[in-house]
Protein backbone atom coordinates (compact mmCIF):
# COMPACT_ATOMS: atom_id res chain seq x y z
CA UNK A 1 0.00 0.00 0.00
CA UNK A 2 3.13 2.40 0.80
CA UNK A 3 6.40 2.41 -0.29
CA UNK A 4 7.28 5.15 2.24
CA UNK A 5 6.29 5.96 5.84
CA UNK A 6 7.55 9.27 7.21
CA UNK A 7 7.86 9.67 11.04
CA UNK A 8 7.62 13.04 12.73
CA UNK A 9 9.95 12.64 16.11
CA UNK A 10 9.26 14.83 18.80
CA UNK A 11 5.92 13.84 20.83
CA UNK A 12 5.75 10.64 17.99
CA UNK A 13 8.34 8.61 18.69
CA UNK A 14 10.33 10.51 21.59
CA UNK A 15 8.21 11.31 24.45
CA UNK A 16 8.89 14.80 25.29
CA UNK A 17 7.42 18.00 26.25
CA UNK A 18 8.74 20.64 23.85
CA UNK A 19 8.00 23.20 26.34
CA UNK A 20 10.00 21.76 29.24
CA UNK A 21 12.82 20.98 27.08
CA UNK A 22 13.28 24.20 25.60
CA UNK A 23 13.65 26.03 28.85
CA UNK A 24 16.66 23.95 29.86
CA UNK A 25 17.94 24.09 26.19
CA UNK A 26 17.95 27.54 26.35
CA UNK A 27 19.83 27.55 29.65
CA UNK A 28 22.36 25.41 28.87
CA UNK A 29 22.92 27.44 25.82
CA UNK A 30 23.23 30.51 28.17
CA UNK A 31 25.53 28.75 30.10
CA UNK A 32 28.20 27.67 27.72
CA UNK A 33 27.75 31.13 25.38
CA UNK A 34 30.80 33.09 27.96
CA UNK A 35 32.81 30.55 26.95
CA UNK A 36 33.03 31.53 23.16
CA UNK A 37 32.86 35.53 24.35
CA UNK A 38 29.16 35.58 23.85
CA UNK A 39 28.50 37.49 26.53
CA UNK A 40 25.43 38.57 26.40
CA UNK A 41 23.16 35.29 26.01
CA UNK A 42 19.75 36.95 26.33
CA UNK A 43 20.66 38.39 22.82
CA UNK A 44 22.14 35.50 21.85
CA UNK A 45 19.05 33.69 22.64
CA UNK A 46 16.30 36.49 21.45
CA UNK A 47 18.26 36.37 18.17
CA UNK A 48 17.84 32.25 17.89
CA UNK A 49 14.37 32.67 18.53
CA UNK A 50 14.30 35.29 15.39
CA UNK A 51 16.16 33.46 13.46
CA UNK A 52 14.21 30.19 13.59
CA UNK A 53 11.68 32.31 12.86
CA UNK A 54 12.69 33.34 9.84
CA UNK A 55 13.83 30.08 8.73
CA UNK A 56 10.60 28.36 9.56
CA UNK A 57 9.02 31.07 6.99
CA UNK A 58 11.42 31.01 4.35
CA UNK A 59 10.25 29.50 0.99
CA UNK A 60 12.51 29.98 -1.40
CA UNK A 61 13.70 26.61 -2.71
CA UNK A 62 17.21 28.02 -3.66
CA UNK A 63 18.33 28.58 0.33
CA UNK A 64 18.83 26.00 2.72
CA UNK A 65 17.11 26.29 6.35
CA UNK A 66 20.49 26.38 7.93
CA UNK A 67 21.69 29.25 5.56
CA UNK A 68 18.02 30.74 6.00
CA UNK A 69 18.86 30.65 9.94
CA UNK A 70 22.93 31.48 9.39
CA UNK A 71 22.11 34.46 7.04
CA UNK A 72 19.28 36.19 9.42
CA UNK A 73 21.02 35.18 12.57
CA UNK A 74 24.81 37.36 11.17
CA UNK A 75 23.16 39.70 9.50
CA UNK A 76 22.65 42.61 12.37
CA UNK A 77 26.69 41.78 13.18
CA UNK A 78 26.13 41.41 16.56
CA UNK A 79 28.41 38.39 16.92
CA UNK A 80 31.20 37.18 15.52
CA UNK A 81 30.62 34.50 13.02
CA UNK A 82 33.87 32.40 13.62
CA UNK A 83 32.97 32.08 17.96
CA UNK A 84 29.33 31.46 17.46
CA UNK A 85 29.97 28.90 14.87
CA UNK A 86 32.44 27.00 17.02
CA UNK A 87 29.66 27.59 19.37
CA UNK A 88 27.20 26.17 18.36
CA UNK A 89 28.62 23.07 17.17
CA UNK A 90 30.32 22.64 20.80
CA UNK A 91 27.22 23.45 22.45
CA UNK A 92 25.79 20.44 19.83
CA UNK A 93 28.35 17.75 21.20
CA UNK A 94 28.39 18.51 25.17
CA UNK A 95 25.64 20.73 26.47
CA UNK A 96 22.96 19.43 24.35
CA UNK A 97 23.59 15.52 25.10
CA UNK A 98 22.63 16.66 28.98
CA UNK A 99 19.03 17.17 27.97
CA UNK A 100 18.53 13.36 27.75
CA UNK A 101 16.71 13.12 31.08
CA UNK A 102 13.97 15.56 29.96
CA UNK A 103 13.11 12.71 27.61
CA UNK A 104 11.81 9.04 27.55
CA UNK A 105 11.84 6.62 24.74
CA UNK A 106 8.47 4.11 23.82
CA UNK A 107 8.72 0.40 23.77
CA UNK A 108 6.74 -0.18 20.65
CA UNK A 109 9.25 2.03 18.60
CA UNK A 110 12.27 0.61 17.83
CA UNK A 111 9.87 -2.90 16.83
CA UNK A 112 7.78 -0.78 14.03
CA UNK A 113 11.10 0.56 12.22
CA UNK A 114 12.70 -2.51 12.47
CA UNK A 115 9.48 -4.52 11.46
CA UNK A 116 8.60 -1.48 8.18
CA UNK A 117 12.61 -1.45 7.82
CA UNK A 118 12.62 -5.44 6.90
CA UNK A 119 9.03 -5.22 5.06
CA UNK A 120 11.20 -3.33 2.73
CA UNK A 121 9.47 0.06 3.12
CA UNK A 122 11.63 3.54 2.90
CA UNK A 123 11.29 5.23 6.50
CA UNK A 124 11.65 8.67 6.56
CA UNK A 125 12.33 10.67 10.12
CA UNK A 126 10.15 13.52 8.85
CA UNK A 127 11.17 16.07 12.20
CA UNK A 128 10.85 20.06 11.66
CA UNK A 129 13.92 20.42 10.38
CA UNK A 130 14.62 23.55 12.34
CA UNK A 131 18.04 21.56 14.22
CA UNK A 132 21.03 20.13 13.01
CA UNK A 133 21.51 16.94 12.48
CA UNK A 134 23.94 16.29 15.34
CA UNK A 135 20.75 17.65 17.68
CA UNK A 136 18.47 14.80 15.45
CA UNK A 137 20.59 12.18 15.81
CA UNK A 138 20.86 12.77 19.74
CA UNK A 139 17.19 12.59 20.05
CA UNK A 140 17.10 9.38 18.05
CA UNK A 141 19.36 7.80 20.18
CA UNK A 142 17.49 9.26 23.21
CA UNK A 143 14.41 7.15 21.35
CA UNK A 144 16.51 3.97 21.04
CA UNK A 145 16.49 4.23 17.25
CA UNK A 146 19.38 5.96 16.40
CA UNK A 147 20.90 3.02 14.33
CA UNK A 148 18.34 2.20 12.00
CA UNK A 149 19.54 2.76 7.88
CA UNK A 150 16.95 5.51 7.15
CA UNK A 151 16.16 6.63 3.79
CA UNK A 152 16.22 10.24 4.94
CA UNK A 153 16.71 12.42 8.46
CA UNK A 154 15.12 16.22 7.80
CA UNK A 155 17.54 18.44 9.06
CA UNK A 156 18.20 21.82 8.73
CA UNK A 157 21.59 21.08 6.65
CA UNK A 158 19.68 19.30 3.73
CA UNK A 159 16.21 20.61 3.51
CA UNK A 160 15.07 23.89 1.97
CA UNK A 161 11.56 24.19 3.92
CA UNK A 162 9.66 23.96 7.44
CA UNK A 163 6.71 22.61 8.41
CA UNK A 164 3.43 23.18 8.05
CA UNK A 165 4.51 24.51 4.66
CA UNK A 166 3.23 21.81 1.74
CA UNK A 167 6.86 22.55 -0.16
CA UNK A 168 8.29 20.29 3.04
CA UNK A 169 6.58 17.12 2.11
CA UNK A 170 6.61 17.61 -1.61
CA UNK A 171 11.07 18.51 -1.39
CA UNK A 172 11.09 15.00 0.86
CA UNK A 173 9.04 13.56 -1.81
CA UNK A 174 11.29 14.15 -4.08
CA UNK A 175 14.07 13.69 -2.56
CA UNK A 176 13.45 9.65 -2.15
CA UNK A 177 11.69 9.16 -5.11
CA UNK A 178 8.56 8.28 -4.26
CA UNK A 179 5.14 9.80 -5.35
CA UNK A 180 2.88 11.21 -2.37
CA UNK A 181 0.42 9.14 -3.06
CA UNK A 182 2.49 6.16 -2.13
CA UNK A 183 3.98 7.42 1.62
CA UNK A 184 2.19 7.62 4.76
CA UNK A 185 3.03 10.81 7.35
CA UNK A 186 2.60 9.92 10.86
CA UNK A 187 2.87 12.54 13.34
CA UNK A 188 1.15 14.00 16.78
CA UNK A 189 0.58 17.33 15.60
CA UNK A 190 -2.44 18.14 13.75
CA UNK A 191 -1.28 21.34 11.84
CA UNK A 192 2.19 20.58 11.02
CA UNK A 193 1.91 16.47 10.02
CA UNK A 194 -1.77 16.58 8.47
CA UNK A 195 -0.36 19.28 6.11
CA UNK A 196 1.19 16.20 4.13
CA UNK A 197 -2.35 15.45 2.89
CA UNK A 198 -2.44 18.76 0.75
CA UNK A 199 0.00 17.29 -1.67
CA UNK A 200 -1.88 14.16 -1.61
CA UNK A 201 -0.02 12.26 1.59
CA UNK A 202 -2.07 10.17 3.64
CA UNK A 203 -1.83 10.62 7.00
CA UNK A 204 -1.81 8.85 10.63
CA UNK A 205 -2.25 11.43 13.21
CA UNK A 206 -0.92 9.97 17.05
CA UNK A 207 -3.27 10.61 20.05
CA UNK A 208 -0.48 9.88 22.55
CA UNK A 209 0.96 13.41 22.92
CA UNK A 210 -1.67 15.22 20.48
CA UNK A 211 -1.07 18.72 19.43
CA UNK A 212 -4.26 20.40 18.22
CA UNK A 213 -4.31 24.35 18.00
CA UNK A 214 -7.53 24.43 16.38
CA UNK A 215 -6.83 22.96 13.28
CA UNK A 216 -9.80 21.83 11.00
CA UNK A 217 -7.15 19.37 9.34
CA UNK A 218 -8.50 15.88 9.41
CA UNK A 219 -6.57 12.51 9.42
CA UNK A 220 -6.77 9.18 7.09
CA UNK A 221 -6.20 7.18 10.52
CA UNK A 222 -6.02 8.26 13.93
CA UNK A 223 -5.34 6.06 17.09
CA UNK A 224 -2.95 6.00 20.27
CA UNK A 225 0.79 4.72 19.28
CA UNK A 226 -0.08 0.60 20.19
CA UNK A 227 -2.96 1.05 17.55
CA UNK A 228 -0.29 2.76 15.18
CA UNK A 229 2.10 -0.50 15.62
CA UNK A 230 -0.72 -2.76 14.97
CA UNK A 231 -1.80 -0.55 11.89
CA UNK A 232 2.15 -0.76 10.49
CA UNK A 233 1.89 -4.43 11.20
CA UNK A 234 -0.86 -4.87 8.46
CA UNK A 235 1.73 -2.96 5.79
């Protein structure tokens, strides 16, 4: 029935409140900015929040998210590129690995990748990509499916859209060579993972962890994450 299946992450597959873990992501960044001479981190930090911002609404298929972000978040030359560069990337390989705790893994996950992965289906982590991938691939390990040979990880290095923008599923349609019609999005958010259906996705929205602002967006299938496993089970 699919040849795809594309997995949003956070509040999907990793158990996490995005609201909790932002706070302390945000403080550790504060922390470790002195270090690179960024002294003043409530800048540093009003300007990340901008800059995702501006990423998240960029739509030109020509710039990259990360250049989207890099280009906004240099452009008022208040720091230097070279420290915050060097950074970020530190602050990617120690501070952010400390955030583990704020998250918890489900037991059904790592048996429906493993299970689609050997039914010879393309599985797609389909995450906002709004993070690097060395932030990605931390929170797939945090999951316990950090070693699985997916077809494609969204992060901000390699894709040139956001969510809920349609241009995000059609670029990852693309980009693994399979028509829309032919991959599944499942995801907890109403809004951002139901948008796949406007390029002709279906769609499995996750009750476990639901995000509904008010959306009028309606899934294919809808069910708690032990109904999703039986559902991929049937593929």
């Amino acid at each position: 029935m699919f040849k795809a299946v594309l997995f949003d992450l956070d509040g999907t597959l990793l158990n996490i409140d995005m609201d909790v873990f932002l706070q302390h992501y945000f403080k550790k960044m504060a922390l470790l900015a002195p270090d690179y001479g960024l002294k003043d981190s409530q800048r540093l930090i009003a300007q990340v929040w901008k800059s995702t911002d501006v990423m998240i609404a960029n739509r030109d298929p020509a710039i990259s998210n990360e250049d989207a972000f890099m280009s906004d978040f240099f452009a008022a030359g208040d720091f230097p590129e070279k420290n915050t560069r060097e950074f970020f990337d530190d602050y990617y390989d120690r501070a952010f690995p400390l955030l583990h705790n704020l998250c918890q893994g489900h037991a059904l996950v790592p048996g429906m990748i493993e299970s689609l992965l050997a039914g010879s289906k393309k599985v797609i982590i389909a995450t906002n990509p709004v993070f690097p991938i060395k932030a990605i691939q931390h929170r797939l390990d945090w999951a316990g499916i950090g070693h699985f040979p997916y077809e494609l990880i969204t992060s901000y290095e390699v894709m040139h859209f956001c969510k809920p923008h349609p241009e995000y599923y059609r670029e990852i349609s693309d980009m693994i060579g399979v028509p829309p019609e032919q991959c599944l999005m499942v995801g907890n958010d109403r809004e951002e993972d139901l948008t796949a259906a406007s390029i002709g996705m279906k769609t499995y929205l996750v009750e476990d962890g639901l995000i509904d602002r008010g959306s009028n967006l309606r899934p294919d299938w809808q069910g708690t994450l032990s109904q999703l496993a039986a559902f991929l089970e049937k593929l």
